[in-house]
PDB file of N, CA and C in Angstrom:
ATOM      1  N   UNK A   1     141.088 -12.825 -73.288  1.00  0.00           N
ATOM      2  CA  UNK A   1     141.396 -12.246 -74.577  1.00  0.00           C
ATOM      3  C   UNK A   1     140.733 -13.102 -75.663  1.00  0.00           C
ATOM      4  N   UNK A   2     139.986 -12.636 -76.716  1.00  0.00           N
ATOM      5  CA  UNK A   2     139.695 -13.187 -77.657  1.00  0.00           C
ATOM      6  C   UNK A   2     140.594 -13.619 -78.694  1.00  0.00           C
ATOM      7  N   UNK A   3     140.336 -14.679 -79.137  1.00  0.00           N
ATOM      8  CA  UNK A   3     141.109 -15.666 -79.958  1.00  0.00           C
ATOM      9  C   UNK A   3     140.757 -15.236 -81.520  1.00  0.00           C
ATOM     10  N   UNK A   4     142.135 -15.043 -82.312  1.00  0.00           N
ATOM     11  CA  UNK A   4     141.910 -14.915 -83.641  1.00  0.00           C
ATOM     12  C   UNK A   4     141.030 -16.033 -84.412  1.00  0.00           C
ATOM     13  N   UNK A   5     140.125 -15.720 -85.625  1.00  0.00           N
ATOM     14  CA  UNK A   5     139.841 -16.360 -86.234  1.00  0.00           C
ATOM     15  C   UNK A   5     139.805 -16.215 -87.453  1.00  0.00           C
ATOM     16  N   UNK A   6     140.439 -17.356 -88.665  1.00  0.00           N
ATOM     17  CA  UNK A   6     140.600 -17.356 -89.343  1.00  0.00           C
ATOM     18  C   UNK A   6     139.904 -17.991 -90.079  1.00  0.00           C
ATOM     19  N   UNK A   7     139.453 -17.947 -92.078  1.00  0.00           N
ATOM     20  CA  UNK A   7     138.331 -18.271 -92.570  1.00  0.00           C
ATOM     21  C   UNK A   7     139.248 -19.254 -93.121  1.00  0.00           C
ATOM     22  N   UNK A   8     138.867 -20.812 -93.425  1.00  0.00           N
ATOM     23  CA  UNK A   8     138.950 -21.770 -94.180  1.00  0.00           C
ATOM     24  C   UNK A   8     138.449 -21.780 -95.764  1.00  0.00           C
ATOM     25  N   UNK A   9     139.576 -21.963 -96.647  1.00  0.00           N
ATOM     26  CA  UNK A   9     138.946 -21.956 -97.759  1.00  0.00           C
ATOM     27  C   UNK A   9     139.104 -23.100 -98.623  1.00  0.00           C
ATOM     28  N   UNK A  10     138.577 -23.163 -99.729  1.00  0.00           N
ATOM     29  CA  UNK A  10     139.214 -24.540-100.638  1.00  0.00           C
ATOM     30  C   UNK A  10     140.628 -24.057-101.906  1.00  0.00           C
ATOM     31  N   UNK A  11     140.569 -22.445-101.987  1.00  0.00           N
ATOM     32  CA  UNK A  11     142.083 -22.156-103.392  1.00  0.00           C
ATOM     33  C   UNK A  11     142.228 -20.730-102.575  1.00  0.00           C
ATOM     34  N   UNK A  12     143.197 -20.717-103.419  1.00  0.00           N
ATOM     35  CA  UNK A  12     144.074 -19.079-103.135  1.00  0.00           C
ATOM     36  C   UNK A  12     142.956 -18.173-103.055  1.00  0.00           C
ATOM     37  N   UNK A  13     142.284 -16.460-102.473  1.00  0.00           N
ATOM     38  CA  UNK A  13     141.493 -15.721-102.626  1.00  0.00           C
ATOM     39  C   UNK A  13     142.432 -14.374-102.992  1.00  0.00           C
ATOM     40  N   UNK A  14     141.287 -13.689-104.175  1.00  0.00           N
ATOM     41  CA  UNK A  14     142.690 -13.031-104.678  1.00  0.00           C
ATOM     42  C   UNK A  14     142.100 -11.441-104.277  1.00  0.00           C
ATOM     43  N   UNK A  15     141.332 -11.710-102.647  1.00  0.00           N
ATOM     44  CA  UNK A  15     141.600 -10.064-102.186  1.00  0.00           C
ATOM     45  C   UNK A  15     141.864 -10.576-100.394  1.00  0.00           C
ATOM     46  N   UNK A  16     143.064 -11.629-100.516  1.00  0.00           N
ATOM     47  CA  UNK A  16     143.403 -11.675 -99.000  1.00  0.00           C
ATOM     48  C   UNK A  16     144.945 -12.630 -99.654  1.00  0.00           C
ATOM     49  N   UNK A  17     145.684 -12.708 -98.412  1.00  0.00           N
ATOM     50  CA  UNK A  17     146.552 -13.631 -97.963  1.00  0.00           C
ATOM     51  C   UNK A  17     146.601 -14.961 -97.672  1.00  0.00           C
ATOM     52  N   UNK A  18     146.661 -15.600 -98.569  1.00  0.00           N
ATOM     53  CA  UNK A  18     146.262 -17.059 -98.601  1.00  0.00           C
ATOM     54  C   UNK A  18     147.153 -17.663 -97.898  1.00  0.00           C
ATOM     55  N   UNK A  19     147.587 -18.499 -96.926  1.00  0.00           N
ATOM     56  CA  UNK A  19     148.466 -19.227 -96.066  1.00  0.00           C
ATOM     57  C   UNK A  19     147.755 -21.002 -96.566  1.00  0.00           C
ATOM     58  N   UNK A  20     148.909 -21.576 -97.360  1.00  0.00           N
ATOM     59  CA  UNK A  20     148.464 -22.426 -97.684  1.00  0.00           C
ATOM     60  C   UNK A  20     149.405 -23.905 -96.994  1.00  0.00           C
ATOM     61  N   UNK A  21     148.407 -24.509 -96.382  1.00  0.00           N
ATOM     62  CA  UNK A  21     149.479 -25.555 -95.430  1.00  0.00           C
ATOM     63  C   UNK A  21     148.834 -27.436 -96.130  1.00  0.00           C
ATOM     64  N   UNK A  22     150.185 -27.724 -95.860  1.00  0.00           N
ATOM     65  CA  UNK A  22     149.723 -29.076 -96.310  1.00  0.00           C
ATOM     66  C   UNK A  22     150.587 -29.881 -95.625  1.00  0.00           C
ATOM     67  N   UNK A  23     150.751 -31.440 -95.423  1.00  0.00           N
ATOM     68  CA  UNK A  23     151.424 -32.212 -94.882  1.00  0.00           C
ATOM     69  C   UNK A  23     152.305 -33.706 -95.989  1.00  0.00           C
ATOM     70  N   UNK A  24     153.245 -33.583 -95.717  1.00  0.00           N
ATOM     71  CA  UNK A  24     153.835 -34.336 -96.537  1.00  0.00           C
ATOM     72  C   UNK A  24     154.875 -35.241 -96.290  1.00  0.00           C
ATOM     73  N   UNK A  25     156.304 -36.647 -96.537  1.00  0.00           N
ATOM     74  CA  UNK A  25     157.323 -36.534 -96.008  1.00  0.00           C
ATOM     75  C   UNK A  25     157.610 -36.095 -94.987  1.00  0.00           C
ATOM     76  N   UNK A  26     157.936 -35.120 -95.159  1.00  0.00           N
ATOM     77  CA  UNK A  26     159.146 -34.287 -94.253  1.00  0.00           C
ATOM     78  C   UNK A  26     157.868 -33.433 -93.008  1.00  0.00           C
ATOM     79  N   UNK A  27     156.745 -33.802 -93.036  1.00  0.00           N
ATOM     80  CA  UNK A  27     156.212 -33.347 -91.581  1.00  0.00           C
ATOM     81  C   UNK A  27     155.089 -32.353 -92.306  1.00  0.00           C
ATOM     82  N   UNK A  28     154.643 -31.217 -91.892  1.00  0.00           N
ATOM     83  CA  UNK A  28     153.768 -30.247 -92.065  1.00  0.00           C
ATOM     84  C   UNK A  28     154.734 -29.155 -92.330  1.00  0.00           C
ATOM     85  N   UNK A  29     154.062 -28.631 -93.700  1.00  0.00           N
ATOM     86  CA  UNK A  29     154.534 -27.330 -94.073  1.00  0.00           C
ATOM     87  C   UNK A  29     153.829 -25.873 -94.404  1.00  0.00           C
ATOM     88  N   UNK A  30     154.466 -25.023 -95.164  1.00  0.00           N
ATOM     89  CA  UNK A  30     153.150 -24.100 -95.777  1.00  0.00           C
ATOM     90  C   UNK A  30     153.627 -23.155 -96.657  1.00  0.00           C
ATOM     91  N   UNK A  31     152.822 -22.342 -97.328  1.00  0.00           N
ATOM     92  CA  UNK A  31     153.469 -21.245 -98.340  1.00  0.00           C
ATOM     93  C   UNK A  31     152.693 -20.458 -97.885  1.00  0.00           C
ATOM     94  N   UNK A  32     153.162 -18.777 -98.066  1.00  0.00           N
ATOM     95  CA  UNK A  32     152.046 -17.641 -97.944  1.00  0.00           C
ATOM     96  C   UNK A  32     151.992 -17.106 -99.482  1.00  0.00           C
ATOM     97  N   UNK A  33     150.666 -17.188-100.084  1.00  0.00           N
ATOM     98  CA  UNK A  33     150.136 -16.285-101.391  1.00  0.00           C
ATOM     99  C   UNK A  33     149.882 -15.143-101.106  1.00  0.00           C
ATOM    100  N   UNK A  34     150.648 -14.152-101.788  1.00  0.00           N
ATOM    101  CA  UNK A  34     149.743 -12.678-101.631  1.00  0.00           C
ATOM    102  C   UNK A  34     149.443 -12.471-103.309  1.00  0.00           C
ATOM    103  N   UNK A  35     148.348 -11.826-103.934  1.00  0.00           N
ATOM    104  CA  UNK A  35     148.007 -11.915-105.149  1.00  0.00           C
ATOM    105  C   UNK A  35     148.024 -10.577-105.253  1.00  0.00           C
ATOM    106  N   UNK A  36     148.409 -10.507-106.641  1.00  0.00           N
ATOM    107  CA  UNK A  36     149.004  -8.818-107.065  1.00  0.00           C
ATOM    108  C   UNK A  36     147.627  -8.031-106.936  1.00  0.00           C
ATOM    109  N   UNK A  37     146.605  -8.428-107.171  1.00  0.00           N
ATOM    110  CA  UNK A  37     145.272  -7.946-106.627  1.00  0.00           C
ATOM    111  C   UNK A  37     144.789  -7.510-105.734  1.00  0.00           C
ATOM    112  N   UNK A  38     145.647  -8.477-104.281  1.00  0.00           N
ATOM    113  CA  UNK A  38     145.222  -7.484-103.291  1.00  0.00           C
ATOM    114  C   UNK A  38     146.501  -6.807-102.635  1.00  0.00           C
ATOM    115  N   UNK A  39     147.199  -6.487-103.144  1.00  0.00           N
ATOM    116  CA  UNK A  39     148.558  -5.615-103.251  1.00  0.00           C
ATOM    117  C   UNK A  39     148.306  -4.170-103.339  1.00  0.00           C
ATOM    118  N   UNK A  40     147.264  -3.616-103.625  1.00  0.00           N
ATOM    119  CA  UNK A  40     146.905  -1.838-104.230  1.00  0.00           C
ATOM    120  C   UNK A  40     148.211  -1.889-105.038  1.00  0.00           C
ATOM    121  N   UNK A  41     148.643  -1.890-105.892  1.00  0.00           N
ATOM    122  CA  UNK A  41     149.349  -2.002-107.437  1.00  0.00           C
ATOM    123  C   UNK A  41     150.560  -2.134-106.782  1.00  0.00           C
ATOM    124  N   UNK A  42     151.318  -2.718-105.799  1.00  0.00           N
ATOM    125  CA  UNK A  42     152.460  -2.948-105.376  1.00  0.00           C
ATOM    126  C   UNK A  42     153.024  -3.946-106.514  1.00  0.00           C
ATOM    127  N   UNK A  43     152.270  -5.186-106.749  1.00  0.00           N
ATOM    128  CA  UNK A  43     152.811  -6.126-107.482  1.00  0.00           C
ATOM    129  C   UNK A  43     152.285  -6.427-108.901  1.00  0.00           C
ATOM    130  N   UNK A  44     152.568  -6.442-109.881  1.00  0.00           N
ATOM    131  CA  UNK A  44     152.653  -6.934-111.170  1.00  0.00           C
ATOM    132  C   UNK A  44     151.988  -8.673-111.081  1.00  0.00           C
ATOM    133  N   UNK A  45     152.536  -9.345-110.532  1.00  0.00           N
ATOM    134  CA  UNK A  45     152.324 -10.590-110.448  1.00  0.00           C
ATOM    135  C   UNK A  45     151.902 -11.066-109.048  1.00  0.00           C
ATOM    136  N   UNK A  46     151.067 -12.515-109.075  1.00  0.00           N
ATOM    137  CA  UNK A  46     150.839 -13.114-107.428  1.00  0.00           C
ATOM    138  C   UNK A  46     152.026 -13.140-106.848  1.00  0.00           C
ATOM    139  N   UNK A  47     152.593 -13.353-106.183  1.00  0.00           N
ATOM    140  CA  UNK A  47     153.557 -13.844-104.854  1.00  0.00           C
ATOM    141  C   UNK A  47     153.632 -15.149-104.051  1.00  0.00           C
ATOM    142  N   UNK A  48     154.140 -15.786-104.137  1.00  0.00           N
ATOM    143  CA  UNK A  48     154.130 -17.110-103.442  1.00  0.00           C
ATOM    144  C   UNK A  48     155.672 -17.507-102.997  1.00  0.00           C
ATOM    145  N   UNK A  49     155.932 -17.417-101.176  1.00  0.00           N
ATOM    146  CA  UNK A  49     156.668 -17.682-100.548  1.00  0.00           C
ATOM    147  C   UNK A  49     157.073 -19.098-100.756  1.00  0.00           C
ATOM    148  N   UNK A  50     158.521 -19.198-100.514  1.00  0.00           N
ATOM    149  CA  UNK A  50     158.968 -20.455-100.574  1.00  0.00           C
ATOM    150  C   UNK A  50     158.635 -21.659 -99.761  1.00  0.00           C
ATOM    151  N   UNK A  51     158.538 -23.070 -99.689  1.00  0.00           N
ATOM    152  CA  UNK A  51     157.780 -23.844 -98.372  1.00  0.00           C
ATOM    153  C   UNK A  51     158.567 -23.772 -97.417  1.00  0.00           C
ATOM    154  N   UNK A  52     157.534 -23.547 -96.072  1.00  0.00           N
ATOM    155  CA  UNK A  52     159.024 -23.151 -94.994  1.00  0.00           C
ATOM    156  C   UNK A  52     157.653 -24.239 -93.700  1.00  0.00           C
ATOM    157  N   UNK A  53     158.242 -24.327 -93.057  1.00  0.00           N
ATOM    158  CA  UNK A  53     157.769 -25.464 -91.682  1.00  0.00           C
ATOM    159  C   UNK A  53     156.345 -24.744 -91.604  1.00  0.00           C
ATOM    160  N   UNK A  54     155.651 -25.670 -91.312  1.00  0.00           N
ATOM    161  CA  UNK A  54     153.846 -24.541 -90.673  1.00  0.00           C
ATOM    162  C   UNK A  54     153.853 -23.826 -90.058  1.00  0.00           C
ATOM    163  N   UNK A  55     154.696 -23.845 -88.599  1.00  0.00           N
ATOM    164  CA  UNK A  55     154.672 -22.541 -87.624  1.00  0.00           C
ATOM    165  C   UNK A  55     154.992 -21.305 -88.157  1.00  0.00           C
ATOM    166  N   UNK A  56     156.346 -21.359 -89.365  1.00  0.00           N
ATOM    167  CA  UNK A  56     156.961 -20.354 -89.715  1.00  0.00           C
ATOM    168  C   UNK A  56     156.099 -19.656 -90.812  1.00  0.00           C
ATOM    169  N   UNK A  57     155.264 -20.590 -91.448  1.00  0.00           N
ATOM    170  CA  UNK A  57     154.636 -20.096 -92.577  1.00  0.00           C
ATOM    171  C   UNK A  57     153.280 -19.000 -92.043  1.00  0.00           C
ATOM    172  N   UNK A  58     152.915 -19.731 -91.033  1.00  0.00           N
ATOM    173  CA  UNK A  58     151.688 -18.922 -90.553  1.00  0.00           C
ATOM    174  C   UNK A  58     152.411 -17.774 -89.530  1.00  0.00           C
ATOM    175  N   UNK A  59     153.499 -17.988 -88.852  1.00  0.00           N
ATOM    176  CA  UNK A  59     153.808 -16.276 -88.607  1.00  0.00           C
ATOM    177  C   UNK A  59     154.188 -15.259 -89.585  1.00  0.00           C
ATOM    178  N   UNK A  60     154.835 -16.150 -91.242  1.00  0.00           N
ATOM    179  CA  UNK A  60     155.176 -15.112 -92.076  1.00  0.00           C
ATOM    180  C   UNK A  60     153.687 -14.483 -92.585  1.00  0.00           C
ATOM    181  N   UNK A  61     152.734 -15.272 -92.814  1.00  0.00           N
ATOM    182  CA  UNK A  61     151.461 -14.498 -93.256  1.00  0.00           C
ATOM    183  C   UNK A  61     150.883 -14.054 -92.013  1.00  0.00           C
ATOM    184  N   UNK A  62     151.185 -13.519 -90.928  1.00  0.00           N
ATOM    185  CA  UNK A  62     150.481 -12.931 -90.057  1.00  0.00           C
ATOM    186  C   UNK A  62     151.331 -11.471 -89.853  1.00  0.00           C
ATOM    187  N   UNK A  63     152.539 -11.515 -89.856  1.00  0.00           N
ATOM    188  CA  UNK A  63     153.649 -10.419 -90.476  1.00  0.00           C
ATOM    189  C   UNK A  63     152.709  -9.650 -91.488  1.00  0.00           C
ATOM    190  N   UNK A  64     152.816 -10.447 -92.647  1.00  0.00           N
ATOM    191  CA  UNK A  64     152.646  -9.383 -94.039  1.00  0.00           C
ATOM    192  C   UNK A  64     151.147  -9.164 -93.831  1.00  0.00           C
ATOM    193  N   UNK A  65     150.223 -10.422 -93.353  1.00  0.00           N
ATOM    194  CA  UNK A  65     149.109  -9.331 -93.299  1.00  0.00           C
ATOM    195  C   UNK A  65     149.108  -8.367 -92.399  1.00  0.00           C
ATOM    196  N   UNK A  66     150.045  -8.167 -91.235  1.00  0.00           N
ATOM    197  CA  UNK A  66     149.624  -7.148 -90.409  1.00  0.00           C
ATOM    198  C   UNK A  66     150.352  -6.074 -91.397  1.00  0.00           C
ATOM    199  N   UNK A  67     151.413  -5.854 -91.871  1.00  0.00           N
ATOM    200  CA  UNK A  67     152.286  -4.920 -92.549  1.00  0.00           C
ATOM    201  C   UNK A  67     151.002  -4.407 -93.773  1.00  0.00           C
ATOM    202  N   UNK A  68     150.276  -5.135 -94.388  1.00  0.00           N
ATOM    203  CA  UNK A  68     149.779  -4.625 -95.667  1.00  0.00           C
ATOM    204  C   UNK A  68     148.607  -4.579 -95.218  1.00  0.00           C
ATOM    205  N   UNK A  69     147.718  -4.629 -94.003  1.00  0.00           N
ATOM    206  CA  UNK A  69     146.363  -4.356 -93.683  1.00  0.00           C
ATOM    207  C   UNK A  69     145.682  -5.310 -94.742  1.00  0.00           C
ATOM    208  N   UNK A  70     146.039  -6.533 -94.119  1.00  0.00           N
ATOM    209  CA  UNK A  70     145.088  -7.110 -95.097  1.00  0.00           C
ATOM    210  C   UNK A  70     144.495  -8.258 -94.140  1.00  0.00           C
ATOM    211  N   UNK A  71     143.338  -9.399 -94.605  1.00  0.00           N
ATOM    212  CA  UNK A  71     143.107 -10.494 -94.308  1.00  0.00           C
ATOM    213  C   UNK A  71     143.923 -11.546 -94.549  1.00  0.00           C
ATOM    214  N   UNK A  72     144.197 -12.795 -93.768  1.00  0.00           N
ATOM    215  CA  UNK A  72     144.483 -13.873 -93.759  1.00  0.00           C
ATOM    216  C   UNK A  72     143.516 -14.687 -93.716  1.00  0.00           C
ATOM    217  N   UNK A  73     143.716 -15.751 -94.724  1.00  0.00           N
ATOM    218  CA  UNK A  73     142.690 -16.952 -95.382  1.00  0.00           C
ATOM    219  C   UNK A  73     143.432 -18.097 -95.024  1.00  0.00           C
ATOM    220  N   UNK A  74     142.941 -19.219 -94.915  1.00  0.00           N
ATOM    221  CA  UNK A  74     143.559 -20.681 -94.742  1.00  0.00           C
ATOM    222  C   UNK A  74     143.042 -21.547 -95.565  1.00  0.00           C
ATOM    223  N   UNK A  75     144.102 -22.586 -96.336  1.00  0.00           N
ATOM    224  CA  UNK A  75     144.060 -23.404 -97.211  1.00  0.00           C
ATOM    225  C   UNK A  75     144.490 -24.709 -96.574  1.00  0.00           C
ATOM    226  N   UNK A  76     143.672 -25.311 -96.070  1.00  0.00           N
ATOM    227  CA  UNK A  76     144.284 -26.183 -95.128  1.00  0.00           C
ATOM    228  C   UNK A  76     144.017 -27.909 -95.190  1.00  0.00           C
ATOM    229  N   UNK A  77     143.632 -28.832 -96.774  1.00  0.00           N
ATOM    230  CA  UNK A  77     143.317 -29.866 -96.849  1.00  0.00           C
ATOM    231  C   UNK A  77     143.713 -30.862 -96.290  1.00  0.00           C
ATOM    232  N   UNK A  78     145.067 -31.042 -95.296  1.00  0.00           N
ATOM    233  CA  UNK A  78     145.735 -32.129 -95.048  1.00  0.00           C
ATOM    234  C   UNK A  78     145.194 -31.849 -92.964  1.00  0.00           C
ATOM    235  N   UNK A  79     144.712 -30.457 -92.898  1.00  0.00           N
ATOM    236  CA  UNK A  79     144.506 -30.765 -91.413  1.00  0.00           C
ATOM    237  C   UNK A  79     145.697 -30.447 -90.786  1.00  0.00           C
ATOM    238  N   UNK A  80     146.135 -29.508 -90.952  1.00  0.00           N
ATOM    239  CA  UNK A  80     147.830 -29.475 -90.403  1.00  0.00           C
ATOM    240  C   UNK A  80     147.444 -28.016 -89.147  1.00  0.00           C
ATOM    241  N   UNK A  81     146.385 -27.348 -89.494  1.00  0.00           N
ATOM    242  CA  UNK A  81     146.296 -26.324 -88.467  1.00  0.00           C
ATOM    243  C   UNK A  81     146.223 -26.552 -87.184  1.00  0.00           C
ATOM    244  N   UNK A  82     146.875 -26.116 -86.297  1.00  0.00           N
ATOM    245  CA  UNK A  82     146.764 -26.154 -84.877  1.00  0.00           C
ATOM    246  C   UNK A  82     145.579 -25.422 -84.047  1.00  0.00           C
ATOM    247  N   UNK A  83     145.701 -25.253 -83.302  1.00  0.00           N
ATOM    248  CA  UNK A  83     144.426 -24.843 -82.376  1.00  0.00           C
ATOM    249  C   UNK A  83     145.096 -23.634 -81.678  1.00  0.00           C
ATOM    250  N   UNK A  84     146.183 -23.824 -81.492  1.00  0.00           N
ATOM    251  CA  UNK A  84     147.258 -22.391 -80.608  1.00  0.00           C
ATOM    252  C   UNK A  84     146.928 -21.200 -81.642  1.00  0.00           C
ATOM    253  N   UNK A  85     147.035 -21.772 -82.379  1.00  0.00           N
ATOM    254  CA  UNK A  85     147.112 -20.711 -83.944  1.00  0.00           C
ATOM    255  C   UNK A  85     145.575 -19.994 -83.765  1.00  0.00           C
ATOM    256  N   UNK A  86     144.533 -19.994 -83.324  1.00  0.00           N
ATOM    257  CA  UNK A  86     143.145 -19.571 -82.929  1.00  0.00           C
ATOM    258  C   UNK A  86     142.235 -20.506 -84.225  1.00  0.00           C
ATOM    259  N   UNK A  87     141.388 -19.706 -84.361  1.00  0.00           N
ATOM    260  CA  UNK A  87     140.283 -20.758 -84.642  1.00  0.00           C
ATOM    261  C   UNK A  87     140.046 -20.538 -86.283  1.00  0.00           C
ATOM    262  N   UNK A  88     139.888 -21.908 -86.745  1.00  0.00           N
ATOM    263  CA  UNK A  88     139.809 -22.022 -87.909  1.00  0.00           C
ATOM    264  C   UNK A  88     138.486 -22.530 -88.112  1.00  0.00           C
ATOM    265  N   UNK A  89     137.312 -21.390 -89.284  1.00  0.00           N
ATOM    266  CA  UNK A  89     135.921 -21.796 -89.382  1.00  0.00           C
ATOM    267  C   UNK A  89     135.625 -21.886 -90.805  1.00  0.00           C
ATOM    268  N   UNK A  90     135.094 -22.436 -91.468  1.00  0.00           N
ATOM    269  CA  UNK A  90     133.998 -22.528 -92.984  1.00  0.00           C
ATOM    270  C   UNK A  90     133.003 -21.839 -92.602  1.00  0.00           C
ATOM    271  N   UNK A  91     132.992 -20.665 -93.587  1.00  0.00           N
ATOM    272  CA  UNK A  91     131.772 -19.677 -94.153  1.00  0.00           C
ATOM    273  C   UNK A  91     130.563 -20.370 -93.920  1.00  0.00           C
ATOM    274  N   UNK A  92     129.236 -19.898 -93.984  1.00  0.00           N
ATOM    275  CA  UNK A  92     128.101 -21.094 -94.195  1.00  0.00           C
ATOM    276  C   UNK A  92     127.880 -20.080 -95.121  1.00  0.00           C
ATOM    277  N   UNK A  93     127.757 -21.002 -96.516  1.00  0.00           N
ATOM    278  CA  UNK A  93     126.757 -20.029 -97.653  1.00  0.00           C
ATOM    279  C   UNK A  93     125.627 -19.919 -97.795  1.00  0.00           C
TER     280      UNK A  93
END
């Protein structure tokens, strides 16, 4: 079976699902961004989930992107992504 892959970015992208993970204290965490932009006029404003553990954060943005047909993006400066999670690549521009 082929392995998901997901695009690495450096900020929020405001026509995907940003899953933004960082490491801190209390271990590795993450937030999911959805931006009222790529909502088709659902939302008035961006969206940004509360910080919840990394595992949980990246199944909640794999939920809503599957629910809203959208892409998932990764914000990932601290290195907190796993490898179970499939593959995380940088664009070449």
């Amino acid at each position: 079976m082929a392995r998901n892959r997901f695009e690495q970015v450096n900020e929020v992208q405001p026509d995907a699902i940003t899953l933004v993970l960082k490491r801190d204290n209390d271990g590795a965490s993450g937030s999911v961004v959805l931006p009222a932009a790529a909502s088709g006029g659902r939302l008035a404003t961006d969206q940004t989930s509360a910080l919840l553990p990394a595992q949980d954060a990246f199944r909640g943005a794999i939920r809503l992107a599957n629910d809203l047909k959208l892409a998932v993006v990764v914000c990932d400066p601290d290195g907190v992504w796993k490898s179970e999670w499939g593959d995380l690549y940088q664009p070449i521009d």
